[in-house]
Protein backbone atom coordinates (compact mmCIF):
# COMPACT_ATOMS: atom_id res chain seq x y z
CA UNK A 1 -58.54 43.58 -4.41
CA UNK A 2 -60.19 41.50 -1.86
CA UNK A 3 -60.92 38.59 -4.16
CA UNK A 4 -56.86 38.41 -5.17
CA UNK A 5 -56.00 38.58 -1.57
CA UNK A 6 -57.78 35.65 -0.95
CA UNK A 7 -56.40 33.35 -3.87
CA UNK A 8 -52.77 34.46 -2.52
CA UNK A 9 -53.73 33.44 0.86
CA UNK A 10 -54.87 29.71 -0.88
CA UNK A 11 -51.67 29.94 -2.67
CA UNK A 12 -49.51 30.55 0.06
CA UNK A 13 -51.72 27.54 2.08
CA UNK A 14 -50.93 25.23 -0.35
CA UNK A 15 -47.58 25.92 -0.22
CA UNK A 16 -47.49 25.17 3.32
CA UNK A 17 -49.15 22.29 2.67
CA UNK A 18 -46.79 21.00 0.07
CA UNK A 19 -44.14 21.39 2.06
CA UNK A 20 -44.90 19.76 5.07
CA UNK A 21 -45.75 16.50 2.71
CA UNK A 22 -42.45 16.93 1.49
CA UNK A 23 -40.56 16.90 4.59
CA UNK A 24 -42.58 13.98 5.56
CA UNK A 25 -41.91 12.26 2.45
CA UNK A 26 -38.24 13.09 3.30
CA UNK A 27 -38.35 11.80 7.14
CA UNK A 28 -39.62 8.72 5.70
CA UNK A 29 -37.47 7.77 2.80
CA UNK A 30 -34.78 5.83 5.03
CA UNK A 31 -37.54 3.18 6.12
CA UNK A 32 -39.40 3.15 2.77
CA UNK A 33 -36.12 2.35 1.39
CA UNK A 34 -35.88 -0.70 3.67
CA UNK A 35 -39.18 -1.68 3.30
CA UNK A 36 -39.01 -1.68 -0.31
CA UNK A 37 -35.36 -3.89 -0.98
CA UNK A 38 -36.94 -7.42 0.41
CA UNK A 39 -33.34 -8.41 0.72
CA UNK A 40 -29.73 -7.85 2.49
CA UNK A 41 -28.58 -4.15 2.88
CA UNK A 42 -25.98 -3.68 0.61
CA UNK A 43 -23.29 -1.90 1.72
CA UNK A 44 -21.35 1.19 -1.14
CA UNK A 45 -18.36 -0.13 -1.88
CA UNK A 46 -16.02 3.25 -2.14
CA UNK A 47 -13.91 2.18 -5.49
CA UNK A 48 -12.06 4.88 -7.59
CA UNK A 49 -11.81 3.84 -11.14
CA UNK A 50 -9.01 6.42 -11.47
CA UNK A 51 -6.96 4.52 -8.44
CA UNK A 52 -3.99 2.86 -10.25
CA UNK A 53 -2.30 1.46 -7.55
CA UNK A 54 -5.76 0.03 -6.04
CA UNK A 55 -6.53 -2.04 -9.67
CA UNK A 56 -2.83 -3.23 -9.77
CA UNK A 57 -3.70 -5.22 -5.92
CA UNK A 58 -6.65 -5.84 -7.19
CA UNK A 59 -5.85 -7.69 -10.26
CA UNK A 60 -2.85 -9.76 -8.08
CA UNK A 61 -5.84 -10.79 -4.99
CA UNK A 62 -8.06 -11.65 -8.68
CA UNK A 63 -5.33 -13.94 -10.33
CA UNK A 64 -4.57 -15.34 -6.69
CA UNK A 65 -8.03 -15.71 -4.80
CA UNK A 66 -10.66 -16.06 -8.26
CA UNK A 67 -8.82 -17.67 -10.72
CA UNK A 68 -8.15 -20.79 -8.89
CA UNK A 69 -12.08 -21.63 -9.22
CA UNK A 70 -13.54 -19.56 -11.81
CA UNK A 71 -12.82 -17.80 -15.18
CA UNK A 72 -12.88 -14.30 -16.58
CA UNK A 73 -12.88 -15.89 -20.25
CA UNK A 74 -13.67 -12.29 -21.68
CA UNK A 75 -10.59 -10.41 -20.54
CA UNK A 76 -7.15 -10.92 -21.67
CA UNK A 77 -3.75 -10.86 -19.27
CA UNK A 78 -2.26 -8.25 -21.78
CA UNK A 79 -5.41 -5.20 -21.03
CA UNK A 80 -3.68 -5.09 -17.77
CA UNK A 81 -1.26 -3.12 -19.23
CA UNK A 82 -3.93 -0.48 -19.39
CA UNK A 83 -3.24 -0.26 -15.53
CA UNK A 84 0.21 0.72 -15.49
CA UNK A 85 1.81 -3.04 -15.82
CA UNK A 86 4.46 -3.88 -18.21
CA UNK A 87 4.55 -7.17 -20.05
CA UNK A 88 6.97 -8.55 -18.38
CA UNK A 89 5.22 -7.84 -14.66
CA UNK A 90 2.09 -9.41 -15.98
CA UNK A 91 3.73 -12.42 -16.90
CA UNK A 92 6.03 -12.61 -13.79
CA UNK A 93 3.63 -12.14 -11.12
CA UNK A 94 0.43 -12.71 -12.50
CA UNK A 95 0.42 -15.60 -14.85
CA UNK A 96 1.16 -19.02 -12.96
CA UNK A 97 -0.37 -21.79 -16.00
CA UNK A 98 2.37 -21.35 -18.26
CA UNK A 99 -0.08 -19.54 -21.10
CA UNK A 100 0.93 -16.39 -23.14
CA UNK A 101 0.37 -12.83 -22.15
CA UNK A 102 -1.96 -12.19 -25.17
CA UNK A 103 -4.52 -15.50 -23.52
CA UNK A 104 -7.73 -15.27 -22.02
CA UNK A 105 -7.77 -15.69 -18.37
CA UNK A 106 -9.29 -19.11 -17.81
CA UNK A 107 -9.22 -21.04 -14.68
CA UNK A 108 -7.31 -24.60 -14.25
CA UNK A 109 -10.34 -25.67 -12.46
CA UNK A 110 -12.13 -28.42 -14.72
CA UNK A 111 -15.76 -27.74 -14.70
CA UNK A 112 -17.04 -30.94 -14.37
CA UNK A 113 -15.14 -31.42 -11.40
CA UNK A 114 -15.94 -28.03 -9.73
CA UNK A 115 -20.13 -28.80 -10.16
CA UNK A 116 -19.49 -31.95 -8.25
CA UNK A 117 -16.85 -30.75 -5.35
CA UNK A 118 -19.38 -27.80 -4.79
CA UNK A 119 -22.82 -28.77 -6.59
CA UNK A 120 -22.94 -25.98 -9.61
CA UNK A 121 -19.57 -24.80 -11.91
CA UNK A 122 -17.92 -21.73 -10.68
CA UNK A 123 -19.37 -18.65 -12.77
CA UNK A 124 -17.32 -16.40 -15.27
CA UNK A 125 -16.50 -13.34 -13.27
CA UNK A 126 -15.82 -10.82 -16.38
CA UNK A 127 -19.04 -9.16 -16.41
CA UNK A 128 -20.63 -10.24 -12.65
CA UNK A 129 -19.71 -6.45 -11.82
CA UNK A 130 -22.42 -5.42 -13.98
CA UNK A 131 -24.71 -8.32 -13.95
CA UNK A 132 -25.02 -8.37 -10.21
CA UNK A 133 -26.59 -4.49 -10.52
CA UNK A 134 -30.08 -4.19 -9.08
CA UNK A 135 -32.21 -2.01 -7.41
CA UNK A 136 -30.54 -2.32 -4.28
CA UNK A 137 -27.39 -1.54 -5.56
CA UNK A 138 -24.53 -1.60 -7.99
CA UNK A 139 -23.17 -4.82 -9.03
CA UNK A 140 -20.02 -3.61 -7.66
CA UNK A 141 -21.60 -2.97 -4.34
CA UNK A 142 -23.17 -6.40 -4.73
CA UNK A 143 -19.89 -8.17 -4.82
CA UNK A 144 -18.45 -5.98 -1.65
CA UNK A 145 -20.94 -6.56 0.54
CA UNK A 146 -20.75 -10.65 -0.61
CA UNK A 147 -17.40 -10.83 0.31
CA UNK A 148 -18.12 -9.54 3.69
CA UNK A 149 -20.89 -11.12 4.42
CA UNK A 150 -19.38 -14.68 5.34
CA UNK A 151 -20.37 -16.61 7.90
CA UNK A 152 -19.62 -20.19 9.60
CA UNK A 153 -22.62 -22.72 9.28
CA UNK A 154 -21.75 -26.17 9.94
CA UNK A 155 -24.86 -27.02 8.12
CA UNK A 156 -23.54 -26.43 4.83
CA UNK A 157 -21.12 -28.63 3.10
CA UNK A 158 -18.32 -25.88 2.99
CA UNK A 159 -18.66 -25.09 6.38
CA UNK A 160 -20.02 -21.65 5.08
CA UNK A 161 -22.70 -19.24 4.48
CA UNK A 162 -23.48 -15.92 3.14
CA UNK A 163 -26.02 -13.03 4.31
CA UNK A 164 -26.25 -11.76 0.75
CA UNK A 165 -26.58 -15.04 -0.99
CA UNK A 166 -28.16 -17.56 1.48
CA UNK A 167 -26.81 -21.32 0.91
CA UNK A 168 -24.23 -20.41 -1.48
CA UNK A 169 -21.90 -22.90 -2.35
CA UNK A 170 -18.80 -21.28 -2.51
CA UNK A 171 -16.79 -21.50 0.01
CA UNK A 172 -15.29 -18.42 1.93
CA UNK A 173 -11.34 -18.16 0.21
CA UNK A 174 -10.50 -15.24 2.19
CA UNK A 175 -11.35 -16.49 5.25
CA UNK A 176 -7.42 -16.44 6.74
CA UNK A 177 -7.73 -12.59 5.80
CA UNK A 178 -11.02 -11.99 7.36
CA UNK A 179 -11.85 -14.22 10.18
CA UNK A 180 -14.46 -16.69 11.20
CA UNK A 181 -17.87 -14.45 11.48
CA UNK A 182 -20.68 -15.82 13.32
CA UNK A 183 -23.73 -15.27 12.47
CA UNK A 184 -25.97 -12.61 15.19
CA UNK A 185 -29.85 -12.73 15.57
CA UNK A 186 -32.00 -10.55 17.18
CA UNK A 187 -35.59 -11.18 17.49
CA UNK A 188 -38.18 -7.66 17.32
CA UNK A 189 -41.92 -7.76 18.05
CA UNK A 190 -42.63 -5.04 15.73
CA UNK A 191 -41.55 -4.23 11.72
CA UNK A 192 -40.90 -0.83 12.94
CA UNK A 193 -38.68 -1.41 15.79
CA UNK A 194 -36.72 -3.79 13.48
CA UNK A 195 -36.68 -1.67 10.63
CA UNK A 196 -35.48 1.10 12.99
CA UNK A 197 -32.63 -0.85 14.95
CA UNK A 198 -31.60 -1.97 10.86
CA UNK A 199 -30.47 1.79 9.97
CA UNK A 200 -28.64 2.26 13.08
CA UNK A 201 -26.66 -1.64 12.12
CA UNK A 202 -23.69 -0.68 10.95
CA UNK A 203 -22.46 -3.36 8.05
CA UNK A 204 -24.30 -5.83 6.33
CA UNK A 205 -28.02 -6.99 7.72
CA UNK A 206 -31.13 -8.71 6.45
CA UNK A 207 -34.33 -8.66 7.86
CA UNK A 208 -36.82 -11.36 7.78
CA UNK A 209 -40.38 -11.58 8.79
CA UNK A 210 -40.93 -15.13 10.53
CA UNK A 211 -44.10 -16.42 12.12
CA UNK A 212 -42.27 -19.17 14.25
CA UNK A 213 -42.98 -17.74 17.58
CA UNK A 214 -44.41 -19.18 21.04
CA UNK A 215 -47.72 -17.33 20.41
CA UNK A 216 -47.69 -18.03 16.32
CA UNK A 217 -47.80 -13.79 15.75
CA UNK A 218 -45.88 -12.37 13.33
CA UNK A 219 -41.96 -11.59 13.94
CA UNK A 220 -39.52 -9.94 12.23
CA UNK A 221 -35.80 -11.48 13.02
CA UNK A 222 -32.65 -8.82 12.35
CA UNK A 223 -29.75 -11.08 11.01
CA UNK A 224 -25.77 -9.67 11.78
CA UNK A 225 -22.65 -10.81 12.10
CA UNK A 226 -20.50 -10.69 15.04
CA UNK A 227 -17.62 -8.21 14.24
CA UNK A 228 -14.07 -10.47 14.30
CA UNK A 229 -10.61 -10.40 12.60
CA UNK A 230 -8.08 -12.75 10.74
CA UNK A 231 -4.81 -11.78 9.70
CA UNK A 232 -5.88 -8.83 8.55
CA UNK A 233 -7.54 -5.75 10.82
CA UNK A 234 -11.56 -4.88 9.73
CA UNK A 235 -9.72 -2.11 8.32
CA UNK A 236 -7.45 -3.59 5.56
CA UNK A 237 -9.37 -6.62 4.92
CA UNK A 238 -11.76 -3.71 3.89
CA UNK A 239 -8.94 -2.40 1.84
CA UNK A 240 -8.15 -5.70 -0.14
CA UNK A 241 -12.00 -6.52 -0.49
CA UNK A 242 -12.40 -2.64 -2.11
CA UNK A 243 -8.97 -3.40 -4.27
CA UNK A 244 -10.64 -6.33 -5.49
CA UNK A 245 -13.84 -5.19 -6.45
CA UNK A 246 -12.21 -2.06 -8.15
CA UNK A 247 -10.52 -4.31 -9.98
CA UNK A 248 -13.48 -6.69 -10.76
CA UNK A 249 -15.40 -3.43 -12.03
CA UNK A 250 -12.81 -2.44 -14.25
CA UNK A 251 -12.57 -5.86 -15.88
CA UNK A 252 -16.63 -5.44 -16.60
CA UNK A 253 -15.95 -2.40 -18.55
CA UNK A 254 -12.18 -1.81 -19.37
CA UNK A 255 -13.24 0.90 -21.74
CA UNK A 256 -15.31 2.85 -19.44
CA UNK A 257 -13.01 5.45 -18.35
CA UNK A 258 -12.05 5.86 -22.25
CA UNK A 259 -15.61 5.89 -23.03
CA UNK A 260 -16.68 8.85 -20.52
CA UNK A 261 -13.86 11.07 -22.01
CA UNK A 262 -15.20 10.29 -25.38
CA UNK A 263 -18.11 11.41 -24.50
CA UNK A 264 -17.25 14.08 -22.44
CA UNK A 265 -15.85 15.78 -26.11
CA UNK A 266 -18.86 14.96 -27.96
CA UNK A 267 -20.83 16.59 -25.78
CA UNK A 268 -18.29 19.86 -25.83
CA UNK A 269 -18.52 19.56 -29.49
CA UNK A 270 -22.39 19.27 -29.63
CA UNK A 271 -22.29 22.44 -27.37
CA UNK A 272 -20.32 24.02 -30.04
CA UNK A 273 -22.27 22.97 -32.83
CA UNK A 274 -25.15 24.60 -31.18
CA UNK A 275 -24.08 27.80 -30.63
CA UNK A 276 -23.29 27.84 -34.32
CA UNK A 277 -26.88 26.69 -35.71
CA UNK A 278 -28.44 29.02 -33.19
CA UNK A 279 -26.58 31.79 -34.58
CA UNK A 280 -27.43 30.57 -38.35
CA UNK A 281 -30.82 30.28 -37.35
CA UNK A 282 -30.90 33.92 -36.06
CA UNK A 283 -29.51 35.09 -39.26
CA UNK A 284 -31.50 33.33 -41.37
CA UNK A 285 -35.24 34.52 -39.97
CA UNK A 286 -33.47 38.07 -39.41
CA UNK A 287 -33.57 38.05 -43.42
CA UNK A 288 -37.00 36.88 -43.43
CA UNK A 289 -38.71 39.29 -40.60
């Protein structure tokens, strides 16, 4: 009796031990997580898929902001019909080139002429909703955070730049919406007091380790923006950015919400399957026993 008190006691100590790794483990994931990304903090973008009304403004700030520059040469004008829009409203208010409802959207933009006004072609946006997905985030987070992530720098050529893609050449179109950011430094000593003052940064940051200091030591520089406004509050200009990327997510996958309730059935009918083959199986080896 003695000898199985004592491996319950070791039991019950490693128990306590486990668990106080655990919690540590937990305390810790929030700067592991920074650590690990080596990039911008991407920010969730809060899209609902289900959210007519939100891919209808979407689609309009698409046809009106994107498809001056670049393409989405995988995606008809006529699958918008999928969100609610009649033929006649797509081709009223979203077609302005004169091409038929049943066309691919392509952009009036030559491409030559786009790599030299801004150095490389515009990119197809059909698919950058999924392409953009990493281990930081989703592709459609990706894309939010970009679009708020603008900042003047009259060292570029556009007069712009971009926390989440540094030295981007595209310039910022919804600028008049969103206002002129400038871009905030702050300068830490240590990579935990940076990493800490990161998690409490509300928006999108980047942290950078830089060694250009009076004493040559190690720094780690916390990059912001400075909050301002255009024509639109910081609360609908998030609006129209999370439209816009709802709408961009869609067009990556129009099928997805079709595809989820397919499989959604399958998976009811695999359930039901089961239960039938279990019960088979019982009466089969009942016979045999």
């Amino acid at each position: 009796m003695q000898t199985g008190a004592g491996e319950v006691d070791m039991v019950s100590a490693a128990l306590k031990r486990f668990v106080r790794a655990a919690a540590c483990v937990v305390w810790l994931v929030p700067l592991a997580a920074v650590a690990s990304e080596g990039g911008p903090r991407l920010q969730t973008a809060p899209i609902n898929a289900h959210d007519l009304a939100s891919l209808q403004n979407g689609a309009k700030l698409f046809v009106n902001y994107c498809l001056n520059c670049h393409t989405a040469s995988y995606m008809r004008y006529n699958r918008l019909q999928d969100l609610g829009l009649t033929e006649a409203q797509i081709k009223d208010n979203l077609i302005f080139t004169g091409v038929k409802v049943g066309e691919l959207m392509q952009s009036a933009m030559d491409r030559k002429e786009a790599k030299d006004w801004f150095g490389v072609a515009p990119p197809d946006l059909t698919v950058a909703a999924r392409a953009r997905s990493s281990a930081a985030g989703s592709g459609a987070d990706w894309i939010y955070s970009y679009l708020r992530a603008f900042y003047r720098d009259p060292a570029r050529p556009t007069g712009w730049n971009n926390l989440v893609y540094a030295n981007v050449g595209m310039p910022h179109v919804l600028w008049q919406l969103n206002g002129q950011a400038q871009l905030h430094e702050e300068v830490f000593p240590s990579e935990h007091a940076a990493k800490a003052a990161l998690i409490a940064t509300r928006g999108v940051a980047l942290l950078e380790e830089t060694h250009e200091t009076k004493d040559g030591k190690a720094a780690f520089v916390l990059k912001t923006l400075t909050p301002v406004t255009g024509t639109q509050s910081a609360v609908d200009y998030e609006k129209t950015v999370t439209d816009l990327v709802n709408y961009m997510q869609y067009m990556a996958e129009p099928s997805r919400l079709e595809r989820r309730q397919i499989g959604f059935y399958v998976l009811m009918l695999l359930g039901v399957l089961f239960v039938l083959v279990f019960a088979l199986k019982k009466s089969y080896w009942k016979n045999i026993h």
